[in-house]
Protein backbone atom coordinates (compact mmCIF):
# COMPACT_ATOMS: atom_id res chain seq x y z
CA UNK A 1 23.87 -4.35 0.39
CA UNK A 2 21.77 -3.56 -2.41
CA UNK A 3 20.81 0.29 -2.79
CA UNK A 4 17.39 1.73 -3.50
CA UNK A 5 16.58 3.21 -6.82
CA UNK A 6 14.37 5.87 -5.80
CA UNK A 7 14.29 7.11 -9.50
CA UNK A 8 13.35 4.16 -10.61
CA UNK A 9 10.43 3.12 -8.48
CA UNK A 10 9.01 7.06 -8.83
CA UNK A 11 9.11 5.81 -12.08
CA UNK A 12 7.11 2.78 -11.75
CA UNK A 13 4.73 4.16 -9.61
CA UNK A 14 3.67 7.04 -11.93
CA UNK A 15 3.34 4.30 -14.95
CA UNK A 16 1.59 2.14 -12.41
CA UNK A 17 -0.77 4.56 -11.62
CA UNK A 18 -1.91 5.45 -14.70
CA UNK A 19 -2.39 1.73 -15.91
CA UNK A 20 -3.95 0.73 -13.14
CA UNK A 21 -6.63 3.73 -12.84
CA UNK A 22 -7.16 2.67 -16.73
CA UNK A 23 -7.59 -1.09 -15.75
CA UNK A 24 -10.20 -0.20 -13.36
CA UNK A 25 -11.71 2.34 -15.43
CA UNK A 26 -12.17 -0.54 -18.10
CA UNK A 27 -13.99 -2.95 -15.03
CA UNK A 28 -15.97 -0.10 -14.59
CA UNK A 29 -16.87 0.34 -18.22
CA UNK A 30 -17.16 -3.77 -19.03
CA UNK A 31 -19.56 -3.83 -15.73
CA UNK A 32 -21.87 -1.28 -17.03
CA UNK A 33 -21.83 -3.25 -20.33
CA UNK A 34 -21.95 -6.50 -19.33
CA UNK A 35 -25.24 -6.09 -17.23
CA UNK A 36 -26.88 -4.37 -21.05
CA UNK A 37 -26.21 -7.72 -22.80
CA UNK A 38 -27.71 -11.30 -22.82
CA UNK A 39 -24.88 -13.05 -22.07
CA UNK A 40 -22.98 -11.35 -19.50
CA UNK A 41 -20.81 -13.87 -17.87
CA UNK A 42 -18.89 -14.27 -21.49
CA UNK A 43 -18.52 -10.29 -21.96
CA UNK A 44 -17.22 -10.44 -18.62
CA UNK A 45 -14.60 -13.05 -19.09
CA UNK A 46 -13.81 -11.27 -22.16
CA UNK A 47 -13.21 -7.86 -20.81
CA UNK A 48 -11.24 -9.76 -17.80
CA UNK A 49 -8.82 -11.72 -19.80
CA UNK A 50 -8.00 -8.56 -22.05
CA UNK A 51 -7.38 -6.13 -19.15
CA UNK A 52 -4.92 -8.63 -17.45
CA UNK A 53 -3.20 -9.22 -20.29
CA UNK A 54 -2.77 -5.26 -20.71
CA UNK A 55 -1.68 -5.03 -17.39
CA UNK A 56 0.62 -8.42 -17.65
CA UNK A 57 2.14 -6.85 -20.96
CA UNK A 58 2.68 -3.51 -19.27
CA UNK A 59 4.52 -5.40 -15.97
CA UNK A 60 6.64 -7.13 -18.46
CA UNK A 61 7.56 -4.14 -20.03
CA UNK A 62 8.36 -2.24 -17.27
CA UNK A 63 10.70 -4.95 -15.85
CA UNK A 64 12.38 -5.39 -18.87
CA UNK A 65 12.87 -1.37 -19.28
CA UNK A 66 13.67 -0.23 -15.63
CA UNK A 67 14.41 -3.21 -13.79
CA UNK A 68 13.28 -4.71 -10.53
CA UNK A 69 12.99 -1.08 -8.15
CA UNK A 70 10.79 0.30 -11.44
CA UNK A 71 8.39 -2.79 -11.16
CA UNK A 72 8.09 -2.64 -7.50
CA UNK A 73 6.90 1.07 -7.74
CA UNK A 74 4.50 -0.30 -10.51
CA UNK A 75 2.87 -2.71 -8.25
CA UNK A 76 2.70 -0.78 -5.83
CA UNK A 77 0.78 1.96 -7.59
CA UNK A 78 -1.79 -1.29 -8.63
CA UNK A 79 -2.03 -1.74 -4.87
CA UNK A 80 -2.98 1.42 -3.71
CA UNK A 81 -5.21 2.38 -6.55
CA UNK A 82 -7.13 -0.99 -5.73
CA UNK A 83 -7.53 0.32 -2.16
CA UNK A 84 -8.77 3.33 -3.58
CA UNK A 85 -11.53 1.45 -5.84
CA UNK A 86 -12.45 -0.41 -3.18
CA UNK A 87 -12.90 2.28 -0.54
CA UNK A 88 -14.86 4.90 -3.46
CA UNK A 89 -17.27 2.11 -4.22
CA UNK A 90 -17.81 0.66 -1.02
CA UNK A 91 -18.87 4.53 0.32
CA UNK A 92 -21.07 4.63 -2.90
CA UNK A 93 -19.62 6.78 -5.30
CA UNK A 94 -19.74 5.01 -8.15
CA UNK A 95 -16.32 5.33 -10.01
């Protein structure tokens, strides 16, 4: 039986959450500039592809550093910062 590496996914969780509140931090920053331009569907798109790409660079990373347990903590952290998005702008504070 495989054990847990608690370490590990501490680990991932606190790089996850950092990442991810900077990944929504960005969607909150490409929104507000997106809906000053002309053309907002391609600043969008823009902002989009380069945040995943962070955040797909940063997984990577993480896997290949700390293994499987430090990339489950990672996306995990991604997971419940989401939630967290979610719930702050659905009450109406604006993040």
């Amino acid at each position: 039986m495989t054990e847990v590496d608690w370490a590990a996914i501490a680990g991932g969780l606190a790089i996850g959450a950092v990442l991810s509140v900077l990944f929504f931090a960005g969607l909150k920053v490409g929104m507000r500039l997106a809906l000053r331009t002309r053309t907002p569907v391609g600043f969008l798109a823009l902002s989009a592809a380069l945040r995943i790409a962070v955040l797909l660079a940063a997984g990577w990373g993480v896997v290949q550093q700390g293994g499987v347990w430090t990339f489950a903590g990672f996306a995990l952290a991604f997971l419940v910062v989401r939630m967290g998005a979610i719930t702050l702008v659905r009450a109406g504070d604006a993040l």
